[in-house]
N, C-alpha and C. Protein backbone atom coordinates (compact mmCIF):
# COMPACT_ATOMS: atom_id res chain seq x y z
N UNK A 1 0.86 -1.16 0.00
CA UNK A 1 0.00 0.00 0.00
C UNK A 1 0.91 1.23 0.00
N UNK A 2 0.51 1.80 -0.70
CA UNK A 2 1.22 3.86 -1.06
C UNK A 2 1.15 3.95 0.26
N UNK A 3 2.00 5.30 0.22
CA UNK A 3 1.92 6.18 1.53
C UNK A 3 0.81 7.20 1.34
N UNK A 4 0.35 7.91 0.13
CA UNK A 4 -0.30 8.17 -0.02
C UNK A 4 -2.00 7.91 0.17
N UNK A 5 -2.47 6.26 -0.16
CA UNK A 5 -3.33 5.76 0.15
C UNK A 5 -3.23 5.18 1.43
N UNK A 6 -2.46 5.18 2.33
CA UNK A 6 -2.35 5.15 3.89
C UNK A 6 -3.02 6.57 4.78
N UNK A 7 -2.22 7.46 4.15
CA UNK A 7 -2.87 8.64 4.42
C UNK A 7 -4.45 9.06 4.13
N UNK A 8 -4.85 8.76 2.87
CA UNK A 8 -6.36 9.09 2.58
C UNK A 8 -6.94 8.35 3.68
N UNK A 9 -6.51 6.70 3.72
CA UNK A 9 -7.53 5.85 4.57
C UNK A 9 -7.32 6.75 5.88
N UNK A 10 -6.50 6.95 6.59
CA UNK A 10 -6.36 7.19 8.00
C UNK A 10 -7.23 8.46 7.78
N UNK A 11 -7.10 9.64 7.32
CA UNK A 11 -7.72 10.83 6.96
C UNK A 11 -9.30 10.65 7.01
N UNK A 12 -9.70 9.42 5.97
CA UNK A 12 -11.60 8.81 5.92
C UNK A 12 -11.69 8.40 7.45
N UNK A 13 -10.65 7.59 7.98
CA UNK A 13 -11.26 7.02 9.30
C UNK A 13 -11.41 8.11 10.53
N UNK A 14 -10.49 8.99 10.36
CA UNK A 14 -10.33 10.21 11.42
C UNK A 14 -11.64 10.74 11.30
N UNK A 15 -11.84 11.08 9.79
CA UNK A 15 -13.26 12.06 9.40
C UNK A 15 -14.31 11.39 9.80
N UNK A 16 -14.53 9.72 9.68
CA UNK A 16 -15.62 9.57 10.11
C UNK A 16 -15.90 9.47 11.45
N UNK A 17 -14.80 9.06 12.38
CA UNK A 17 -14.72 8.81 14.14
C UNK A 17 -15.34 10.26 14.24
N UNK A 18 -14.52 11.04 13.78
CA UNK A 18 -14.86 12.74 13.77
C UNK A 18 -16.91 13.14 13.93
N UNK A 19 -17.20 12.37 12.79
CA UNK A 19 -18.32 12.83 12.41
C UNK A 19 -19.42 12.17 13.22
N UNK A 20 -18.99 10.47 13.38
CA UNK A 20 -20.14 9.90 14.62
C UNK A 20 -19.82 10.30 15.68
N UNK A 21 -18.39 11.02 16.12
CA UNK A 21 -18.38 11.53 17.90
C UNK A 21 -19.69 12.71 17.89
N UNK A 22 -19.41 13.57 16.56
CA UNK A 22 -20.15 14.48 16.64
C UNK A 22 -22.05 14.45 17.08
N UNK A 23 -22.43 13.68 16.04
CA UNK A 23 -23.52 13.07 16.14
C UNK A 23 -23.73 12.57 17.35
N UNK A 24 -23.30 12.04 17.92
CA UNK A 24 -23.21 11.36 19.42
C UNK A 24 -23.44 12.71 20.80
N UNK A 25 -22.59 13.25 20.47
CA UNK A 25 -22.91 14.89 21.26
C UNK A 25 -23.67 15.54 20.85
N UNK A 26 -24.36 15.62 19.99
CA UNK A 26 -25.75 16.49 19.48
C UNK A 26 -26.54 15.78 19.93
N UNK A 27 -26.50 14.48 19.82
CA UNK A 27 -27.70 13.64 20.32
C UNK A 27 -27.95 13.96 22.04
N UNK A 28 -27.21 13.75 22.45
CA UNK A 28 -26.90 14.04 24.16
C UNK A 28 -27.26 15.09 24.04
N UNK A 29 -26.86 15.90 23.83
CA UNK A 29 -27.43 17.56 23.63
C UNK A 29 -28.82 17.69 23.43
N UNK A 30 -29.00 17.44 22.57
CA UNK A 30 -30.83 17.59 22.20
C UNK A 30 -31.46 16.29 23.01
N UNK A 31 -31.04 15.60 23.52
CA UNK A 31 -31.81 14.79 24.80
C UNK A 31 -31.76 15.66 26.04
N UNK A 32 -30.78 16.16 26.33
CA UNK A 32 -30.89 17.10 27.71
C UNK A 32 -31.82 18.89 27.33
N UNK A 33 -31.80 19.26 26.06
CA UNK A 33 -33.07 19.81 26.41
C UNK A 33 -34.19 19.36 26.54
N UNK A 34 -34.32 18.51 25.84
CA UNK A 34 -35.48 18.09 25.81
C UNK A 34 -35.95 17.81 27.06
N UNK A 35 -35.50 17.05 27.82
CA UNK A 35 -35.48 17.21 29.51
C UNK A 35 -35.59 18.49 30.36
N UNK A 36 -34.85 19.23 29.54
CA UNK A 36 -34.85 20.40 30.71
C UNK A 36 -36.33 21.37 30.54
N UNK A 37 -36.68 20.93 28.70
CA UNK A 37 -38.24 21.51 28.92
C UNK A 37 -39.11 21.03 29.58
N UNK A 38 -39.11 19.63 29.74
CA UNK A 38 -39.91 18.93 30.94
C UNK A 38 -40.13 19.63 32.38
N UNK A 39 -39.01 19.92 32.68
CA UNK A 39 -38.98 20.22 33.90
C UNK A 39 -39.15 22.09 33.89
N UNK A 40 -39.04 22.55 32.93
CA UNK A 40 -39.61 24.09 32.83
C UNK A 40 -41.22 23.84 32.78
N UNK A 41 -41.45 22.35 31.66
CA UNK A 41 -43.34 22.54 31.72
C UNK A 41 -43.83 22.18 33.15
N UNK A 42 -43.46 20.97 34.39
CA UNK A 42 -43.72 21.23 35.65
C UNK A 42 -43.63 22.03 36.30
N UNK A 43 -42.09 23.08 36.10
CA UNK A 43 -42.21 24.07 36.92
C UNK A 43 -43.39 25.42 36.79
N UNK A 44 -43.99 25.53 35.91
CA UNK A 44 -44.94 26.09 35.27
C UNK A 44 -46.43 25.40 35.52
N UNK A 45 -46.47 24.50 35.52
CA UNK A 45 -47.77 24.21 35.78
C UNK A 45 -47.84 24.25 37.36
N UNK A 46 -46.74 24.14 38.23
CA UNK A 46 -46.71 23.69 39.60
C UNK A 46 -47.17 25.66 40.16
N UNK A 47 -45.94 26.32 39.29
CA UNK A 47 -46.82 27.63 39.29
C UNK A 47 -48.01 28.64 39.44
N UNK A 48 -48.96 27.44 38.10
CA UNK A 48 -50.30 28.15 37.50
C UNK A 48 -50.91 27.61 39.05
N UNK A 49 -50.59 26.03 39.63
CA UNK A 49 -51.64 25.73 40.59
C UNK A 49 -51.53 26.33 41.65
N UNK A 50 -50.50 27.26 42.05
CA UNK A 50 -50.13 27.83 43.41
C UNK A 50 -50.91 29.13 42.78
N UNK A 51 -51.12 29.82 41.73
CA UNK A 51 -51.42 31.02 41.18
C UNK A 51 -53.08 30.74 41.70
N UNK A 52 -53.71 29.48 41.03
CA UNK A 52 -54.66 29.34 41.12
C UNK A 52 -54.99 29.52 42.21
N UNK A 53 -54.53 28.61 43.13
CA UNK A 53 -55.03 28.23 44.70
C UNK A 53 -55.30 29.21 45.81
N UNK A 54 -54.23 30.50 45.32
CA UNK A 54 -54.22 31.79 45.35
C UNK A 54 -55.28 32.81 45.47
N UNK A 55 -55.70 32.60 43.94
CA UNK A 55 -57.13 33.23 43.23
C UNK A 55 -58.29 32.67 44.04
N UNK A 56 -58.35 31.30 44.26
CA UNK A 56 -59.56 30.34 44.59
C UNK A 56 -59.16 31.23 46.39
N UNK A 57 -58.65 30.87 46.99
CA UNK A 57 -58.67 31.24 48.61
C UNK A 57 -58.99 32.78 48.41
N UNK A 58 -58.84 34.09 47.59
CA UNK A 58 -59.22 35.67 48.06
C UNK A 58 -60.57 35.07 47.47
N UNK A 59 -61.00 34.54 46.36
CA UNK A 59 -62.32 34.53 45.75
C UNK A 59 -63.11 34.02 47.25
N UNK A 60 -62.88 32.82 48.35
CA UNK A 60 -63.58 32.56 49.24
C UNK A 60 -63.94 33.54 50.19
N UNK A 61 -62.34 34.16 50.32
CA UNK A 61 -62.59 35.50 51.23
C UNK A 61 -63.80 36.93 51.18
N UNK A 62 -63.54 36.51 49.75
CA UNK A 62 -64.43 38.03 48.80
C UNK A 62 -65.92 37.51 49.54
N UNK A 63 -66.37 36.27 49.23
CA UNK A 63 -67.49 35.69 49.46
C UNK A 63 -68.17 35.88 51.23
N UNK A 64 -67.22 35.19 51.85
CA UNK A 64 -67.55 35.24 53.02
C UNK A 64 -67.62 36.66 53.84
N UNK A 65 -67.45 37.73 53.49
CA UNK A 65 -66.92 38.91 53.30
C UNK A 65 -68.50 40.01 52.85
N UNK A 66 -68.38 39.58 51.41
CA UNK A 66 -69.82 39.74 51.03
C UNK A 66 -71.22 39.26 52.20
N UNK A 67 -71.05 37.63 52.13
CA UNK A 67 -72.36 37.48 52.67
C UNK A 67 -72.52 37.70 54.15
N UNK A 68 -70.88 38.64 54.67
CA UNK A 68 -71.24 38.95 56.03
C UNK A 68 -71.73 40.67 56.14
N UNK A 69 -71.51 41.01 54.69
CA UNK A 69 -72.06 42.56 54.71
C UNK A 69 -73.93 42.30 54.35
N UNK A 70 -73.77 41.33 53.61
CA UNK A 70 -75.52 40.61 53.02
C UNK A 70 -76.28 40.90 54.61
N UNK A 71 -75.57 39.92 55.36
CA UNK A 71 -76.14 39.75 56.61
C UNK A 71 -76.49 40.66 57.29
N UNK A 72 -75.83 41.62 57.49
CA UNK A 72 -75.74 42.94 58.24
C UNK A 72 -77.16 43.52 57.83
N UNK A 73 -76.47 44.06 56.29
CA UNK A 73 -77.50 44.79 56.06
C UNK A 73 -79.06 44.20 56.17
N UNK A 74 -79.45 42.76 56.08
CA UNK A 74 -80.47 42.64 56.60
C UNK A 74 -81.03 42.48 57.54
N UNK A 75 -80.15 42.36 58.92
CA UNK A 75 -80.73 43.13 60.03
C UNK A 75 -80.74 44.15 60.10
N UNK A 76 -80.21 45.23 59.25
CA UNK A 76 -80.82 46.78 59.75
C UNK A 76 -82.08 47.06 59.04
N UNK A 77 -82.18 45.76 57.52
CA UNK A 77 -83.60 46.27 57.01
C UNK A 77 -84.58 45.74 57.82
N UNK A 78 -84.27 44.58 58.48
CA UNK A 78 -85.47 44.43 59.29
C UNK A 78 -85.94 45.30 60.25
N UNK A 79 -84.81 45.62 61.43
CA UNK A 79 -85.25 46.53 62.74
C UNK A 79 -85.52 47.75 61.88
C-alpha cells in the first residue's frame, strides 16, 4: 500500500470517528433539552396551581366577606 493511500484511509477514518463523535454529542445535547423543557413545563404548571389556589382562597374571602355585609344589612332592614 502507497503512503499516499495510507494517508487518505487514515484521513476517511479520522473524518468519520470525527463525524459519529459528533452526532453522538448532538444527540446528548438535544436529549438534555429536551429534559430540561420537561422540567420548565412542571415548573410552570406547579406555578399556575399555586397562582390558582391563590385566586380560589381571596375569591372565598371576597365571598364570606360579602355574605357577612348581606347579613348585616339585613338586620338593619329588618329593625
Amino acid at each position: 500500500m502507497s503512503l499516499a493511500s495510507k494517508i487518505t484511509l487514515g484521513l476517511a477514518c479520522l473524518t468519520s470517528a470525527g463525524i459519529i463523535g459528533y452526532v453522538h454529542y448532538k444527540q446528548q445535547l438535544d436529549r438534555e433539552k429536551l429534559h430540561d423543557g420537561v422540567l420548565r413545563d412542571v415548573e410552570r404548571q406547579q406555578r399556575r396551581k399555586a397562582e390558582n389556589l391563590y385566586t380560589l382562597q381571596q375569591q372565598i374571602d371576597f365571598t364570606k366577606e360579602l355574605k357577612k355585609t348581606q347579613t348585616l344589612d339585613d338586620i338593619k332592614n329588618v329593625t
